[in-house]
Protein backbone atom coordinates (compact mmCIF):
# COMPACT_ATOMS: atom_id res chain seq x y z
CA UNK A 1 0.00 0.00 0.00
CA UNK A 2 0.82 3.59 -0.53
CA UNK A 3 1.57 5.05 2.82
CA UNK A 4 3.70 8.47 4.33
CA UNK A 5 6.64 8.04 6.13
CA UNK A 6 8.66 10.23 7.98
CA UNK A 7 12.83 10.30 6.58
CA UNK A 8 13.69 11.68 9.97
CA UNK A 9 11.86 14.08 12.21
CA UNK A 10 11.88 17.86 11.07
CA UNK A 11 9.61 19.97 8.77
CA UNK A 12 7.21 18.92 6.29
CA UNK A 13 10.02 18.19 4.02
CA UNK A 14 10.59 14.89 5.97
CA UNK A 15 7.25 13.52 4.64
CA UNK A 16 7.49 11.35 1.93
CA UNK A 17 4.92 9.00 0.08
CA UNK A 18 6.01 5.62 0.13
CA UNK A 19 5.38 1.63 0.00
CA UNK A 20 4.72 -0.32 2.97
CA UNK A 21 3.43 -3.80 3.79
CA UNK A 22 -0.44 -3.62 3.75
CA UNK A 23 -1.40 -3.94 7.21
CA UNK A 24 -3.13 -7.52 8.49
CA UNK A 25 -6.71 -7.33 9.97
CA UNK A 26 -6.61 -9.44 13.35
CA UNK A 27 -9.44 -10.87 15.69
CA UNK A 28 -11.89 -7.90 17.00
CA UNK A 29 -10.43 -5.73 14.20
CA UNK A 30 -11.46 -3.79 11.32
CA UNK A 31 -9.41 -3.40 8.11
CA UNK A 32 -10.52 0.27 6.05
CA UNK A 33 -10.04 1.16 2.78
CA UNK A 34 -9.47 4.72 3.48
CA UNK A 35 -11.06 7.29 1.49
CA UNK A 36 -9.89 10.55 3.76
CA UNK A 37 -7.60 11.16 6.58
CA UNK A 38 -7.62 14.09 9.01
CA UNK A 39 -4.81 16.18 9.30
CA UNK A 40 -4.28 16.89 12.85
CA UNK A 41 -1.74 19.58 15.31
CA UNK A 42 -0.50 16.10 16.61
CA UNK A 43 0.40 14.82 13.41
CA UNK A 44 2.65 17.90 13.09
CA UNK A 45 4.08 16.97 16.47
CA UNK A 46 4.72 13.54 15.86
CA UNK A 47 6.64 14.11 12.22
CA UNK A 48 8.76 16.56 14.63
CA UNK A 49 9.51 13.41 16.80
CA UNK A 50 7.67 15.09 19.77
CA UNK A 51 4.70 12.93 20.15
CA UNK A 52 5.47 8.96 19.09
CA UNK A 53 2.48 6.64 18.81
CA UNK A 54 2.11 4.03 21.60
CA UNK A 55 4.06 1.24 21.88
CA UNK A 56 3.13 -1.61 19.09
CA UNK A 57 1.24 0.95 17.00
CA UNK A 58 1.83 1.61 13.63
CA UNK A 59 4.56 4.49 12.96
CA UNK A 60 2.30 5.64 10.19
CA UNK A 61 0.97 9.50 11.08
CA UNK A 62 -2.61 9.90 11.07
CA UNK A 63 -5.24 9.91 13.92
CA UNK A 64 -8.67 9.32 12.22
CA UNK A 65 -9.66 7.88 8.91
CA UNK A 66 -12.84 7.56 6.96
CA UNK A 67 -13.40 5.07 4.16
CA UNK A 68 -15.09 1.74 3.31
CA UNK A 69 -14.75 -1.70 5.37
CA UNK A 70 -12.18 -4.12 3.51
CA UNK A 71 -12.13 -7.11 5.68
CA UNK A 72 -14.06 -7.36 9.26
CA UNK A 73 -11.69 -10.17 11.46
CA UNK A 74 -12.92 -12.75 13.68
CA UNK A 75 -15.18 -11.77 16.63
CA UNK A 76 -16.24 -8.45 15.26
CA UNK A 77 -20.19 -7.74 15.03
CA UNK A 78 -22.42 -4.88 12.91
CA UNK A 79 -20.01 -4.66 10.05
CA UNK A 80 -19.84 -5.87 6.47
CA UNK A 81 -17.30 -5.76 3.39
CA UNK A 82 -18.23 -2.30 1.85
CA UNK A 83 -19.82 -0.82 5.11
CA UNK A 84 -19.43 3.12 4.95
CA UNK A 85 -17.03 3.65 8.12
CA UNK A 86 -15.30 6.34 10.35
CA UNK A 87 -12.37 5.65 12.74
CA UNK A 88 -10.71 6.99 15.52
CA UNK A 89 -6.87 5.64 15.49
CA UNK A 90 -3.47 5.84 17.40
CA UNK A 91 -2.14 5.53 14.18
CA UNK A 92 -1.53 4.72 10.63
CA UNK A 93 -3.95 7.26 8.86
CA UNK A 94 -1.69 8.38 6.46
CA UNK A 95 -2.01 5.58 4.22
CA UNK A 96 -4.15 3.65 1.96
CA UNK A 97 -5.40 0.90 4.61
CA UNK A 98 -5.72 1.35 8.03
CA UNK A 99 -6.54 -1.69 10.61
CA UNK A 100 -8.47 -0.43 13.52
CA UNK A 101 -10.44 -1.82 16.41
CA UNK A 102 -13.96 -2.52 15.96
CA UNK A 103 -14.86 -0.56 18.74
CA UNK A 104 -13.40 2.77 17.41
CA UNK A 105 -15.11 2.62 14.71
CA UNK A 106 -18.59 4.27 13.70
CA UNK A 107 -20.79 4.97 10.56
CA UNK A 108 -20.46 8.33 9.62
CA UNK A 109 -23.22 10.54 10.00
CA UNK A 110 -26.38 10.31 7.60
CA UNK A 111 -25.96 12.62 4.61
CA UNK A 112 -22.32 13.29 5.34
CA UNK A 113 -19.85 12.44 1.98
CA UNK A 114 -17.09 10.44 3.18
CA UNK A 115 -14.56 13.04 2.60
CA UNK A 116 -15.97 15.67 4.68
CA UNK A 117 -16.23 12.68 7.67
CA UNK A 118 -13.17 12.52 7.48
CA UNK A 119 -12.56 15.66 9.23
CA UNK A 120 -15.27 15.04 12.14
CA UNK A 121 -14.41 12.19 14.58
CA UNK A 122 -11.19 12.89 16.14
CA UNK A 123 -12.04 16.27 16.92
CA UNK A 124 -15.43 15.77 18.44
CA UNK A 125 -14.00 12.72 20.53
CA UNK A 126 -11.61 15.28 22.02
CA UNK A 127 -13.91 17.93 22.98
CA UNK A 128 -16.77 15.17 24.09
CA UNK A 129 -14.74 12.94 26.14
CA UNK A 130 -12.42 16.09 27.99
CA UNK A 131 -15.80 18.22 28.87
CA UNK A 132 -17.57 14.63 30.21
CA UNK A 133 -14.36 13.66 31.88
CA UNK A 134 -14.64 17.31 34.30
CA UNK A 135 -18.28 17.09 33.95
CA UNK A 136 -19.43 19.79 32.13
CA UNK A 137 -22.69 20.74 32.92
CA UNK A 138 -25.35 21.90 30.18
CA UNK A 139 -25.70 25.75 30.81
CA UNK A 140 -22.14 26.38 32.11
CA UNK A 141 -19.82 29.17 31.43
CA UNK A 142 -17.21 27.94 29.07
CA UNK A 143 -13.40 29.32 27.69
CA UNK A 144 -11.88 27.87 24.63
CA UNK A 145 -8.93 28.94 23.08
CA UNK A 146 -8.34 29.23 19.16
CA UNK A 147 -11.71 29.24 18.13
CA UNK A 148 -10.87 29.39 14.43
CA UNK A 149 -9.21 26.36 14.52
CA UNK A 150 -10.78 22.81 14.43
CA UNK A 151 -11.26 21.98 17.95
CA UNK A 152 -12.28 25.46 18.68
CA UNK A 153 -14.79 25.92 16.14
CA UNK A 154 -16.43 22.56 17.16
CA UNK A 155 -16.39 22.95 20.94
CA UNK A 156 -18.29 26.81 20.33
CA UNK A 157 -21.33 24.75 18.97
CA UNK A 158 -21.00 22.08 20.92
CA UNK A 159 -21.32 23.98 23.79
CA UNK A 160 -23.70 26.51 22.07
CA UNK A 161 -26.23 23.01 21.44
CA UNK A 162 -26.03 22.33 25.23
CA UNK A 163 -27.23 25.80 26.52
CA UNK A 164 -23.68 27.29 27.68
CA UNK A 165 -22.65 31.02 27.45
CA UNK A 166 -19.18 30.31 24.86
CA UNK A 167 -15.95 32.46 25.44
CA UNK A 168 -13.26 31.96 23.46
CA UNK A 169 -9.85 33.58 21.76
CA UNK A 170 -8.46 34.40 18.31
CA UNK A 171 -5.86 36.28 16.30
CA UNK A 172 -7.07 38.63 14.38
CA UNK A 173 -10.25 40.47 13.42
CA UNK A 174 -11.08 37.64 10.85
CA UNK A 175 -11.04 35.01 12.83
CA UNK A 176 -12.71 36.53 15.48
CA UNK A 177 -15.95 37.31 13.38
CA UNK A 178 -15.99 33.94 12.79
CA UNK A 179 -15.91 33.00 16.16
CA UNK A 180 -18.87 34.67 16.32
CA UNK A 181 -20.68 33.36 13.43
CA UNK A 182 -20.00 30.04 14.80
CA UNK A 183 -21.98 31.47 17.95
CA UNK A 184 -19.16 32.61 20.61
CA UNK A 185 -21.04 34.64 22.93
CA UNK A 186 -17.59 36.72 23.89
CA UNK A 187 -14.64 36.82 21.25
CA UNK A 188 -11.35 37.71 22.33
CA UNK A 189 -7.91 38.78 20.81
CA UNK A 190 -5.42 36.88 22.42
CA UNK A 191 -2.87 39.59 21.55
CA UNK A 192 -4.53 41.81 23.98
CA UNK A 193 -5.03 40.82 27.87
CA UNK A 194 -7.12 38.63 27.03
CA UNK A 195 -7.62 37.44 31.09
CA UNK A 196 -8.81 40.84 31.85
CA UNK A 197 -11.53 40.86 29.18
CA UNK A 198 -12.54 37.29 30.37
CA UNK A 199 -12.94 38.52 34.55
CA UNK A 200 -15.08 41.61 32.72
CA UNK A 201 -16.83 39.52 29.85
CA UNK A 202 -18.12 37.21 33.53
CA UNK A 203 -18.80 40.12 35.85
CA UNK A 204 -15.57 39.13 37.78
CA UNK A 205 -16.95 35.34 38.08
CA UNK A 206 -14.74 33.87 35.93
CA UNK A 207 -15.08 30.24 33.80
CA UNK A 208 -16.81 26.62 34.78
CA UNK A 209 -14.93 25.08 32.26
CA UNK A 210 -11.73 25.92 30.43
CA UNK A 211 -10.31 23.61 27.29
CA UNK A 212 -6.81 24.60 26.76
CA UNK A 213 -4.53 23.75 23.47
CA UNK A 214 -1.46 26.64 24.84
CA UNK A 215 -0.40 24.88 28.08
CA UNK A 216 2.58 26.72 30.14
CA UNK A 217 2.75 29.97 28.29
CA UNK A 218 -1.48 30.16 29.44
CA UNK A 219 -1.36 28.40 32.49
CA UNK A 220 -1.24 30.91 35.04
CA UNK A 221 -3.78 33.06 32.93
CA UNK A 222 -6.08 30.05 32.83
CA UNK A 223 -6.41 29.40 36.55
CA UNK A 224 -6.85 33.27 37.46
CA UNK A 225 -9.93 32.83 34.85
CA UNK A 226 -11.85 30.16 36.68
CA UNK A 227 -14.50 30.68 38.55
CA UNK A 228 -14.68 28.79 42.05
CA UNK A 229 -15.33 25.36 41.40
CA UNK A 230 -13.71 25.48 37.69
CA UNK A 231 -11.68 23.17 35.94
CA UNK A 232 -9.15 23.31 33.53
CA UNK A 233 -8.38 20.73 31.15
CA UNK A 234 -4.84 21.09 29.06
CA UNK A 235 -4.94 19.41 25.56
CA UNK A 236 -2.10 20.80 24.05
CA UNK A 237 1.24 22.34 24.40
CA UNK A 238 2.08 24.55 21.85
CA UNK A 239 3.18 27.53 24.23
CA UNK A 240 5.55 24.86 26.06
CA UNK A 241 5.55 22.27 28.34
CA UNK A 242 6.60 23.95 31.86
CA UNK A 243 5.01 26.56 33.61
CA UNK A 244 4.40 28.10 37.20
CA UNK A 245 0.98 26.95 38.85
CA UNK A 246 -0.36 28.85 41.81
CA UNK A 247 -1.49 26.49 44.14
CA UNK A 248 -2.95 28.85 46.31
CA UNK A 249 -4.99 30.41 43.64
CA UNK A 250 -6.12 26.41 43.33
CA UNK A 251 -7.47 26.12 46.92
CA UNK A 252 -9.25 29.44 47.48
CA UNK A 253 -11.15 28.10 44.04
CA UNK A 254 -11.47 24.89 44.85
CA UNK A 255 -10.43 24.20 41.46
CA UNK A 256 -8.91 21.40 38.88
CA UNK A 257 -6.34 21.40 36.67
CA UNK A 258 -6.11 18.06 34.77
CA UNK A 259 -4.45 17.04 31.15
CA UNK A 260 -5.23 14.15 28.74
CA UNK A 261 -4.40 12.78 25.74
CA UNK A 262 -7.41 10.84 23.68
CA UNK A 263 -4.27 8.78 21.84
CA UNK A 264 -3.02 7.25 24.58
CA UNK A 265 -6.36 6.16 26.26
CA UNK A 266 -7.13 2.34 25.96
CA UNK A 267 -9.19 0.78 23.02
CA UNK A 268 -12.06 0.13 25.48
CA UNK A 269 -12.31 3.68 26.99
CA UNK A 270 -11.84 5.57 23.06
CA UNK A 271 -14.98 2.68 22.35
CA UNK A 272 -16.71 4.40 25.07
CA UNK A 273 -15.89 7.72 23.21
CA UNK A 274 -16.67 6.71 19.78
CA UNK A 275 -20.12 5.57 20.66
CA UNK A 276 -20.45 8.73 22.63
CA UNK A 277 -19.65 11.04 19.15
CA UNK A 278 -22.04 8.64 17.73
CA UNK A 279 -24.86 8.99 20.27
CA UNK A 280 -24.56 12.72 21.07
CA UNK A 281 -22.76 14.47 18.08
CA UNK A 282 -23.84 13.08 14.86
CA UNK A 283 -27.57 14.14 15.63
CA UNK A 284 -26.14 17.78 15.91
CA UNK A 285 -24.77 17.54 12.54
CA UNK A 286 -27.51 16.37 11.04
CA UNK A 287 -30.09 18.35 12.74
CA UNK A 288 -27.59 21.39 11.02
CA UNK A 289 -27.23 22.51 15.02
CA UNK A 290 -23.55 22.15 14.43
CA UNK A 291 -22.25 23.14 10.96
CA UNK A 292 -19.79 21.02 9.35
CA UNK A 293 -16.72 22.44 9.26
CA UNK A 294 -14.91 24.11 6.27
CA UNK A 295 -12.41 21.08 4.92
CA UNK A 296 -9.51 22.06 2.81
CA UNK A 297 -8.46 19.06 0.44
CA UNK A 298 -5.07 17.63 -0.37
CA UNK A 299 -4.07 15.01 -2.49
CA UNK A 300 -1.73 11.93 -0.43
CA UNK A 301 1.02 13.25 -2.75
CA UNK A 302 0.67 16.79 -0.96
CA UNK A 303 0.92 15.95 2.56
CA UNK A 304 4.02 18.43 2.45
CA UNK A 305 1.49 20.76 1.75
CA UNK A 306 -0.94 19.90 4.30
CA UNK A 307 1.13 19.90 7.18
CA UNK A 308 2.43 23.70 6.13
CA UNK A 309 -1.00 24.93 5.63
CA UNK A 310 -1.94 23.88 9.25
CA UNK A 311 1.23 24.98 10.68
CA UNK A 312 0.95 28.36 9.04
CA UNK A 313 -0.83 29.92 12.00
CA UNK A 314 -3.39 31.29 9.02
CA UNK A 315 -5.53 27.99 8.92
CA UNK A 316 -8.96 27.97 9.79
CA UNK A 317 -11.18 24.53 9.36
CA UNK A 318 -9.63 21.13 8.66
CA UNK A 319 -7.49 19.76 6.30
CA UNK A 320 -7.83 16.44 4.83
CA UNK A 321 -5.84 14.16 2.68
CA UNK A 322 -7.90 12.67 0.16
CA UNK A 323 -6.32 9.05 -0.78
């Protein structure tokens, strides 16, 4: 099969469309014809050599796939040869087969081309599962970061669909406005202090519920925008790794701080997740209460490509590869 691998870690440039073995379907699996892969921030982190896959996953980039069923192994249930399919993955995206629990995967949602499903289930497991895991609570204040971006833009109508009031930051004028067409009910330049204009956009209350991509460089910010009883869930790290946490500022809140990663999470807990995106997202989308998102397409061949539009800091939407 046609597959990209990485030369060595570094910039796009390391990408390269090669052969590789096709992968072997195995008992409670599912073997996909892929059709589209997602383009994700941690595939960019991974061809840096920052974020590996887990141990005994494929090496293969790619975090979500949509496609067709090619073979369905032994003990698997509910799926055919040619079953329409989307799948959340650890790995091996990138290519054109992917082998996948059954569990993790789902039919994409009615009325939804293949291509454009592509782009959904990875990012709706990771806003779903974080805002169930600190128990988000329909009708609750709630802070994301980068709305323009895919998770952003997602979590605003999530949220939005569940009765919250939606904060949330951007870059520039642009992407703000469409913050707000999305339906953020405050839209924020991060360039600016953006804190302050939270504790006056909340009457000095501050956040239930804050999904973070920026990690140290926003982590002080973060907790001084909670409101007593608020949690803070990290998701991301692209403004660093380390940073100073207030633990004071913690107690008089009574407040979390917790981080996950959906890739890491075992096959029977992303299940869990799938079925949830299944059960509470794909409704939205159908309904139109959550618009699909705007997908920018990209041959396998221009995966270079890909990975420098979404690292450009000028992307808004999803990119796909189309294989």
């Amino acid at each position: 099969m046609r597959a990209v691998d990485v030369i060595e870690p570094g910039g796009p440039e390391q990408l390269t469309v090669t052969d590789l073995p096709d992968p072997v379907v195995g008992p409670g699996e599912v073997l996909v014809r892929v059709v589209a892969a997602g383009v994700n921030r941690a595939d960019l982190l991974q061809r840096q050599g920052f974020y590996p896959p887990p141990p005994g996953i494929s090496t293969v980039i790619g975090l979500e796939v949509s496609g067709h069923v090619e073979a369905v192994g032994s003990e698997v249930e509910g799926w055919a040869i040619g079953d329409d399919v989307v799948a959340l993955l650890a790995g091996g995206g990138y290519a054109e087969l992917a082998v996948v629990p059954a569990g993790q995967c789902c039919r994409p949602p009615s009325g939804v081309d293949l291509v454009t499903a592509g782009a959904l289930l990875e990012v709706a497991a990771t806003v779903v599962s974080n805002l169930s895991r600190v128990g988000y609570a329909d009708g609750e204040t709630f802070l994301v970061h980068g709305g323009a971006g895919g998770i952003g833009a997602f979590a605003i109508q999530y949220v939005k669909a569940r009765g919250g009031r939606v904060l949330t930051t951007a870059g520039s004028p642009e992407k703000l406005e469409q913050c707000r067409a999305l339906g953020a009910d405050v839209a924020i330049d991060y360039h600016e202090d953006w804190a302050a204009a939270v504790k006056e956009a909340t009457g000095g209350r501050g956040v239930d519920v804050l999904l973070d991509v920026m990690g140290a460089k926003y982590l002080e910010a973060n907790v001084a925008s909670l409101a007593r009883n608020g949690r803070l869930v990290v998701i991301g790290l692209q403004g660093g790794r380390k940073g100073t946490l207030d633990l004071n500022a913690l107690l008089t809140k009574n407040a979390l701080v917790t981080a996950t990663s959906l890739r890491f999470s075992p096959p029977d807990r992303k299940a869990e997740i799938v079925a949830m995106v299944a059960r509470e997202v794909w409704p939205l989308y159908e309904s139109g209460q959550i618009e699909l998102p705007a997908v920018r397409q990209f041959a396998l061949d221009d995966v270079r490509a890909a990975h420098e539009w979404l690292g450009s800091g000028s992307a808004s939407g999803k990119a796909v590869l189309v294989v």
